[in-house]
Protein backbone atom coordinates (compact mmCIF):
# COMPACT_ATOMS: atom_id res chain seq x y z
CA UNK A 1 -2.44 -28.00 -13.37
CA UNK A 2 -1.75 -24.99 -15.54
CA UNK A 3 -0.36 -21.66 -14.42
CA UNK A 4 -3.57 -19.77 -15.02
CA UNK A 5 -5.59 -22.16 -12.97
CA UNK A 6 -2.77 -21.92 -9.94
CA UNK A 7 -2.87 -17.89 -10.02
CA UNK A 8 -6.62 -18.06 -10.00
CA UNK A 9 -6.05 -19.68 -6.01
CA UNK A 10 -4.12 -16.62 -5.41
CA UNK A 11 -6.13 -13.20 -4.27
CA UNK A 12 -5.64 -9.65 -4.60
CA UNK A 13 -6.43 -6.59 -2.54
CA UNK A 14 -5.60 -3.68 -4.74
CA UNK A 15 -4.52 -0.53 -3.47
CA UNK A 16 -5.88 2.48 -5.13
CA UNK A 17 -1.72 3.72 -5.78
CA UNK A 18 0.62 1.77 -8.05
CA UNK A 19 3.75 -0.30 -6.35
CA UNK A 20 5.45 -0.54 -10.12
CA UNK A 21 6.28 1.45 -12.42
CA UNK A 22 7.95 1.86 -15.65
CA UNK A 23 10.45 5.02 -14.49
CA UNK A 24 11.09 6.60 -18.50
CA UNK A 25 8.48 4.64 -20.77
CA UNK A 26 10.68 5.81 -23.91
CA UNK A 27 13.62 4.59 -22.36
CA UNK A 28 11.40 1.11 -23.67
CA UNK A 29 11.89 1.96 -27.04
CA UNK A 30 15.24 1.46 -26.53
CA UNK A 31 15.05 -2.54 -25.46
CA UNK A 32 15.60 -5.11 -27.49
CA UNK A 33 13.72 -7.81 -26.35
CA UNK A 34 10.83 -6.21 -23.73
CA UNK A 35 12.12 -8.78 -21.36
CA UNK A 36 9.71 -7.47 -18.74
CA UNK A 37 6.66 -9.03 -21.17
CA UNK A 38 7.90 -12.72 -20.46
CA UNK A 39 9.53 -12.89 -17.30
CA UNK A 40 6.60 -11.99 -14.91
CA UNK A 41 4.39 -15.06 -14.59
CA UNK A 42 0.94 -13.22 -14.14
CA UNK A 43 1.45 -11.13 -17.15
CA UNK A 44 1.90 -7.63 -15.48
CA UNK A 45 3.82 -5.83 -18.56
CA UNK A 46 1.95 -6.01 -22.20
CA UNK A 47 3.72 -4.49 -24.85
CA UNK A 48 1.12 -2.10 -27.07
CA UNK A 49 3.17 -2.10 -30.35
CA UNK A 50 0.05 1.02 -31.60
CA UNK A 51 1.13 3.46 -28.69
CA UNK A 52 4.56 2.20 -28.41
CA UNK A 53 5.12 1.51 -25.08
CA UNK A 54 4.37 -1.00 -21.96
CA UNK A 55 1.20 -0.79 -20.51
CA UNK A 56 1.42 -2.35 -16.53
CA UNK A 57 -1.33 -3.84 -15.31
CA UNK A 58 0.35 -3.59 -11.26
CA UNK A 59 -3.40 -5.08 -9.89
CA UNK A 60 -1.64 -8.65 -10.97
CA UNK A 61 1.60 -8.29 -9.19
CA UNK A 62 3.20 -11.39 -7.30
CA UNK A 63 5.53 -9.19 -5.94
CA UNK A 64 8.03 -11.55 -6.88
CA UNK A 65 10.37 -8.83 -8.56
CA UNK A 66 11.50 -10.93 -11.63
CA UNK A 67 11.02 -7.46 -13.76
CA UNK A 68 13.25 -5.36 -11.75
CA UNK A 69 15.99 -8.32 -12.21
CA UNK A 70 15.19 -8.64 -16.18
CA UNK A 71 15.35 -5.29 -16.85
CA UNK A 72 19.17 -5.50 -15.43
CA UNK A 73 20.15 -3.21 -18.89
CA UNK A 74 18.40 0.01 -18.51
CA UNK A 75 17.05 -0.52 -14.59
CA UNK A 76 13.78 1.27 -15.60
CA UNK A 77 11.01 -0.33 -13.16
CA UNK A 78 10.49 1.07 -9.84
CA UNK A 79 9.15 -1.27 -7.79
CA UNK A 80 8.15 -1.13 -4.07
CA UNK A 81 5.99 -3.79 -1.93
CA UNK A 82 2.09 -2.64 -1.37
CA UNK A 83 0.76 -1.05 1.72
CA UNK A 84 0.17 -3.32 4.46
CA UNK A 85 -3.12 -4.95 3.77
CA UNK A 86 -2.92 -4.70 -0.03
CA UNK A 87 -1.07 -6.56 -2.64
CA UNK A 88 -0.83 -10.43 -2.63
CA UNK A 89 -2.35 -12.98 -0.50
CA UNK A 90 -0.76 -16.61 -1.66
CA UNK A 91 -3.94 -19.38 -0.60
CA UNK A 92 -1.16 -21.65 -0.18
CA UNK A 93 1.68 -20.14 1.91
């Protein structure tokens, strides 16, 4: 089974307020390798090479926080867990 048919099990109640964000987005400029692109598994950070910065799509989150561990050099995602109610519900614990 591929990831993208395992996060499909998974739903989402999205709060109308963001639990990430990216604290100083030209304080992105700055990294190297955008490790926040690769490490999240549902593909919350996109790098948009036209406006120069990463866009966060926070509605996927798996509230994991693999991106506030990868970006270890510059510690420039605040990240805090949804409201009760909201966020992540796993089908399968």
């Amino acid at each position: 089974m591929k990831l993208e048919d395992k996060l499909f099990l998974d739903q989402y109640k999205v709060d109308s307020e963001p639990h990430l964000k990216i604290k100083t987005p030209d304080v992105c400029l700055q990294c190297e390798h955008k490790q926040c692109t690769w490490v999240c598994p549902a593909g919350v950070y996109k790098w948009d090479e036209e406006s120069k910065k990463i866009v966060v799509g926070w509605e996927n989150c798996m509230e994991m926080g693999a991106c506030v561990v990868a970006c270890n050099q510059f510690d420039n995602i605040e990240m805090h867990y949804p409201k009760g109610g909201y966020g992540i519900s796993y089908k399968f614990g």
